[in-house]
Protein backbone atom coordinates (compact mmCIF):
# COMPACT_ATOMS: atom_id res chain seq x y z
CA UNK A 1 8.82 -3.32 8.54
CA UNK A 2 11.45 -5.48 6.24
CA UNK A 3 13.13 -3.76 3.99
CA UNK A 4 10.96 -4.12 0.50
CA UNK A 5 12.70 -4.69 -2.58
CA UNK A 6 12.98 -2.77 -5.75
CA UNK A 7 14.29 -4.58 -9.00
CA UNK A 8 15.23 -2.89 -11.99
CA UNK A 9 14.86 -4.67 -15.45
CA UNK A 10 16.93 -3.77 -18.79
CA UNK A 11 19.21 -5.28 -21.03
CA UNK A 12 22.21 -2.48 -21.27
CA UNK A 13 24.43 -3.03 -18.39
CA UNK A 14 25.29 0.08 -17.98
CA UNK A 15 21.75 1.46 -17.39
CA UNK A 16 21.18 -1.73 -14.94
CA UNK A 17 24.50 -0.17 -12.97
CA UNK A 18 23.80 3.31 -13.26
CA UNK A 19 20.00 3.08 -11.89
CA UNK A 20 21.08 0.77 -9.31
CA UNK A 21 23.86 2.80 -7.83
CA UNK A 22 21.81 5.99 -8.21
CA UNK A 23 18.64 3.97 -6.39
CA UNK A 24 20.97 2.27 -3.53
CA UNK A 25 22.04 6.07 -2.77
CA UNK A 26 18.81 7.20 -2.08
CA UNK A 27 17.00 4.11 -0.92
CA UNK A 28 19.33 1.85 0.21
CA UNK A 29 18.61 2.35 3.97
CA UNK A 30 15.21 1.03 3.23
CA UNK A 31 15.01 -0.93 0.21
CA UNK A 32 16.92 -4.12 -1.35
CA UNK A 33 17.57 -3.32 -5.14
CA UNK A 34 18.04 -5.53 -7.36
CA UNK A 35 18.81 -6.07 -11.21
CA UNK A 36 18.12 -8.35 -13.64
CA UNK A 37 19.21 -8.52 -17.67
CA UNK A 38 15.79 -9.86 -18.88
CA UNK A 39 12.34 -10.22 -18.27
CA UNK A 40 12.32 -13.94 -17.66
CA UNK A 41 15.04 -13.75 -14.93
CA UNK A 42 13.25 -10.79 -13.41
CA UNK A 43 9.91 -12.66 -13.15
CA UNK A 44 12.14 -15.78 -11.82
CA UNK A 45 13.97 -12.75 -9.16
CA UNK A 46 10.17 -11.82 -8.64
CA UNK A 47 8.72 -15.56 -7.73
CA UNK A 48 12.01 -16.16 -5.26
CA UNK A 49 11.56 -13.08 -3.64
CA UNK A 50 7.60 -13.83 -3.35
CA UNK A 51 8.67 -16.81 -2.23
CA UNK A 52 10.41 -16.12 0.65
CA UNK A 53 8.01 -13.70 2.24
CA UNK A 54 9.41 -10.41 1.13
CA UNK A 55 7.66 -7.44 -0.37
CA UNK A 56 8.28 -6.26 -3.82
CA UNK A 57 7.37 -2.47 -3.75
CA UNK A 58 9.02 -1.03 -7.35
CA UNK A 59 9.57 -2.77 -10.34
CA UNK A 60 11.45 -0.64 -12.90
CA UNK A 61 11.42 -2.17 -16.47
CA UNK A 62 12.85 -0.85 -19.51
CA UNK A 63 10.47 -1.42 -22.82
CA UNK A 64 12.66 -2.65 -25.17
CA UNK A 65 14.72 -5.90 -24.28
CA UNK A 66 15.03 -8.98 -26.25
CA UNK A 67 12.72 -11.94 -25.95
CA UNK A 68 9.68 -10.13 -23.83
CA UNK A 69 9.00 -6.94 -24.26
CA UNK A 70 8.51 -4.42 -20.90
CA UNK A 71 4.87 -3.94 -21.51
CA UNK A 72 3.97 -7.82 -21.74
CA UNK A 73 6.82 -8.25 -18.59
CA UNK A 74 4.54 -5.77 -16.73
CA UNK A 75 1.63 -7.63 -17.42
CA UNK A 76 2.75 -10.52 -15.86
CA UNK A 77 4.03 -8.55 -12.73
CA UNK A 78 0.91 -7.43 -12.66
CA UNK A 79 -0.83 -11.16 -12.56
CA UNK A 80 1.52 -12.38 -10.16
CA UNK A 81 1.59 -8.83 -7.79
CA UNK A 82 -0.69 -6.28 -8.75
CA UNK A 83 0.21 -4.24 -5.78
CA UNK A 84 3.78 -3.67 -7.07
CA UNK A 85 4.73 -0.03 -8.73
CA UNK A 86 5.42 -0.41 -11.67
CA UNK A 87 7.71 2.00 -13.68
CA UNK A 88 8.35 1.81 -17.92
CA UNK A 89 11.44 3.21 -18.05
CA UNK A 90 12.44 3.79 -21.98
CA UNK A 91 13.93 5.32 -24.49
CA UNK A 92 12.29 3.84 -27.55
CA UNK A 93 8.66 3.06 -26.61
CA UNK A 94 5.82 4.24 -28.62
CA UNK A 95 2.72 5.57 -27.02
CA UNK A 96 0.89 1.57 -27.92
CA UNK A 97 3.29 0.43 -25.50
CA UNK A 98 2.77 2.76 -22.65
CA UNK A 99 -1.21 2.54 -23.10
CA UNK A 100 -0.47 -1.03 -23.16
CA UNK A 101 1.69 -0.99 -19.83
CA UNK A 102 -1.22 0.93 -18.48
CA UNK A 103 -4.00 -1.11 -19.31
CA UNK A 104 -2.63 -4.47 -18.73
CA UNK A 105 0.54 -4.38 -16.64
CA UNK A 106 -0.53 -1.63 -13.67
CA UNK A 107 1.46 0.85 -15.05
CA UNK A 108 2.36 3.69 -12.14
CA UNK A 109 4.58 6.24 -14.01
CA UNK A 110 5.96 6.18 -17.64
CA UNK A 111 9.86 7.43 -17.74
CA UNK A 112 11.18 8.49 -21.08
CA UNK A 113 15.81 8.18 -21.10
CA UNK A 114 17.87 10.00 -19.98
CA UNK A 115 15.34 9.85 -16.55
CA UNK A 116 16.32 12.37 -14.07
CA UNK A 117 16.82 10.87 -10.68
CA UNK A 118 15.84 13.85 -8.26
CA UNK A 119 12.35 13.20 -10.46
CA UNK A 120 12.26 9.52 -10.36
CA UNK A 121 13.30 9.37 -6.74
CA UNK A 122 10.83 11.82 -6.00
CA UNK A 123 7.58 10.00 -7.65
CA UNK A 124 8.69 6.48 -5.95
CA UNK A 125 9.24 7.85 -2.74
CA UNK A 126 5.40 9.19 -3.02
CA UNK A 127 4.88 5.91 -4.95
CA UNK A 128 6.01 3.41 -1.74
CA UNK A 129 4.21 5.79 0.83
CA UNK A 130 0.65 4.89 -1.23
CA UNK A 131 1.76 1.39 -1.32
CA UNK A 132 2.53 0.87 2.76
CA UNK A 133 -0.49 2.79 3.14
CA UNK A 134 -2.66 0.95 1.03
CA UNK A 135 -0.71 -2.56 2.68
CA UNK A 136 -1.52 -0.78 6.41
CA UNK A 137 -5.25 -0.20 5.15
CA UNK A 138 -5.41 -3.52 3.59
CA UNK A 139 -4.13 -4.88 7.30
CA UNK A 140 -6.55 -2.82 9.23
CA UNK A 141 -9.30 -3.82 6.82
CA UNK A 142 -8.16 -7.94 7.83
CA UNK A 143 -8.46 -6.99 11.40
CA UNK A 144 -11.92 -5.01 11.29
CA UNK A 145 -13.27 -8.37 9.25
CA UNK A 146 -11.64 -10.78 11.92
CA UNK A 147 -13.05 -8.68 14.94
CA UNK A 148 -16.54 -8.77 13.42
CA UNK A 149 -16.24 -12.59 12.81
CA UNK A 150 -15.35 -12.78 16.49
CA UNK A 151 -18.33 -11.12 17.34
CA UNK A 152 -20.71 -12.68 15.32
CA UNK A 153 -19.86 -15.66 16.42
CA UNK A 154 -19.89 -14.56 20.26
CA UNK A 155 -23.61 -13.04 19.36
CA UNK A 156 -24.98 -16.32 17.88
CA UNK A 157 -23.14 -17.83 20.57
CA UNK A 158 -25.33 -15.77 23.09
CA UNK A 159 -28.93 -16.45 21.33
CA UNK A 160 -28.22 -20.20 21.13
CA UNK A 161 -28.03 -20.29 24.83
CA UNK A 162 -30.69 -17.63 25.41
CA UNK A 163 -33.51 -19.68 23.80
């Protein structure tokens, strides 16, 4: 499998830097991670890597950023890939927001600042191993429905020239 990406939304650089250095060092074997500053050039991020076939496992989003807020970002994640994980990461959000992120935006965990990593690394390594499995069962699924075409088709195929 291609390495899936995880991208990490907030406005404070040094959070952005921090959870992407403390991410890369336990996922960077397997995952791309990347940052943005906003949501608008995360959900541009999001529709380039879309666009080029990759898979976006984790999005991490912090609630309150200028312009759109994490919950509404999340939402739109959610529109555009509702199979993502998505993570509220905050230090300010009010319990609307969360119930908002849950509702509306797929919300997978809620993450109050300071986070602590051996935590957060530990709910979205459980986090990605429901996601491939759910992609695997989604593939097998695919297959299953493509083998029963194939044999529907061979069946009617078989009375057609039995009558």
């Amino acid at each position: 499998m291609n390495k899936g990406y995880i991208i990490c939304v907030d406005d404070e650089v040094s959070v952005l830097e921090t959870l992407q250095e403390q991410l890369h060092n336990e996922f960077g074997k397997t995952h791309e991670i990347e940052t943005a500053r906003s949501a608008e050039e995360a959900l541009a991020l999001l529709d380039e890597i879309q666009a080029s076939g990759y898979v976006i496992e984790v999005i991490i989003t912090d609630q309150v950023m200028p312009g759109m807020k994490g919950a509404d970002f999340l939402e739109s994640v959610h529109k555009r890939s509702p199979d993502s994980i998505k993570i509220l990461l905050t230090g300010q959000a009010g319990l609307d927001s969360a119930i908002h992120a849950i509702n509306f935006g797929g919300l997978s965990r809620y993450v109050e600042k300071p986070w602590n990593i051996e935590d957060l690394t530990k709910d979205i390594r459980s986090l990605i191993e429901k996601f491939r499995q759910n992609l695997e069962n989604q593939h097998l699924v695919n297959e299953l429905n493509r083998k029963i075409k194939e044999l529907e088709e061979e069946n009617r195929k078989l009375q057609q020239t039995g009558e």
